[in-house]
Protein backbone atom coordinates (compact mmCIF):
# COMPACT_ATOMS: atom_id res chain seq x y z
CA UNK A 1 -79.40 -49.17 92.19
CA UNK A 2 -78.84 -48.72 96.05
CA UNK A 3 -75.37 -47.25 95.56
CA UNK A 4 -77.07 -44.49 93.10
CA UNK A 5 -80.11 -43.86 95.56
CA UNK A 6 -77.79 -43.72 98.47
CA UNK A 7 -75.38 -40.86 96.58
CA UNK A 8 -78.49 -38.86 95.28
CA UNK A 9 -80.08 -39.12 99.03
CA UNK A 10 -76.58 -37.79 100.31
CA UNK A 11 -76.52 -34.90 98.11
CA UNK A 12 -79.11 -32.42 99.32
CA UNK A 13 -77.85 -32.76 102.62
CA UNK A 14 -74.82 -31.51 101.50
CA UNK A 15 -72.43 -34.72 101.72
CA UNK A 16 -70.22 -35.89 98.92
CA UNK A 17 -69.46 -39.09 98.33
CA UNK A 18 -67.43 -39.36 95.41
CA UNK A 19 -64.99 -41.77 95.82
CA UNK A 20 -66.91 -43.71 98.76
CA UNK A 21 -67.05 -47.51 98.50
CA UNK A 22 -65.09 -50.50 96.78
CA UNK A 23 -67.53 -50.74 94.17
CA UNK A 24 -68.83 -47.65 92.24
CA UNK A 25 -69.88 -47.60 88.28
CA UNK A 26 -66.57 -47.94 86.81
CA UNK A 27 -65.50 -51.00 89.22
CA UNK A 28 -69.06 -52.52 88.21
CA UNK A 29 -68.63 -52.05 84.69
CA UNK A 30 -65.22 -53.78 84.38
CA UNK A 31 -66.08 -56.90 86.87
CA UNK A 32 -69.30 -57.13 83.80
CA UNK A 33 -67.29 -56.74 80.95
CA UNK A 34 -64.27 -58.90 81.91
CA UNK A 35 -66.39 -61.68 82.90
CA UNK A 36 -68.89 -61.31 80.47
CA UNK A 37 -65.71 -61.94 78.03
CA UNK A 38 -65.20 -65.34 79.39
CA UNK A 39 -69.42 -66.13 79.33
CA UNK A 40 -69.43 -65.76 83.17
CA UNK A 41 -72.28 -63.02 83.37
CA UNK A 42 -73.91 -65.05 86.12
CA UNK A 43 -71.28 -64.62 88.31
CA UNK A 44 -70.64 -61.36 87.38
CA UNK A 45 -73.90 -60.42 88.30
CA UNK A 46 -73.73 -62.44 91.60
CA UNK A 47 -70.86 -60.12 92.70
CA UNK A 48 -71.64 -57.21 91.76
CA UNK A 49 -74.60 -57.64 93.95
CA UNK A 50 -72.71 -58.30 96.80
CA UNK A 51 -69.86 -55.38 96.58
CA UNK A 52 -73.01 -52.96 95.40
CA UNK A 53 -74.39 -54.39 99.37
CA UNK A 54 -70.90 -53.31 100.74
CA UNK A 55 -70.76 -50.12 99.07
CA UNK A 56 -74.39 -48.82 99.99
CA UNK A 57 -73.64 -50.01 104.10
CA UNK A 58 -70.36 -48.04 103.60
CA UNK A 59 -72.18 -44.84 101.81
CA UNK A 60 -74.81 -45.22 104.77
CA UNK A 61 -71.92 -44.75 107.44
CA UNK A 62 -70.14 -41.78 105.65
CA UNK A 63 -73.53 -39.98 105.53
CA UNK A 64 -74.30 -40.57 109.04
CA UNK A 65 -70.68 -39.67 110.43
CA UNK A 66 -71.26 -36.40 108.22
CA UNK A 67 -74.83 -35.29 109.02
């Protein structure tokens, strides 16, 4: 949910960041799914936390360096 927040924060102020980070929605969906298909949700989950915590610290930088 970070990653979202931190794109809808970036928005008003007029910065676009599309594109920004090594894990948006369509990354996270496919680490789910493909593990999910071999009943490894639990890691899944584990690193999709972690790359969602690298893409929200890299979203945080691009806003700053923009604003």
């Amino acid at each position: 949910m970070l990653t979202s927040y931190a794109r809808a924060r970036a928005e008003p102020l007029g910065v676009d960041l599309r594109g920004v980070g090594i894990a948006e929605r369509p990354e996270r969906l496919i680490i789910l799914s493909s593990f999910s298909f071999f009943s490894l949700v639990g890691y899944a989950v584990m690193l999709i936390v972690i790359l969602e915590g690298a893409t929200f610290v890299q979203r945080v930088i691009v806003t700053l360096k923009k604003v």
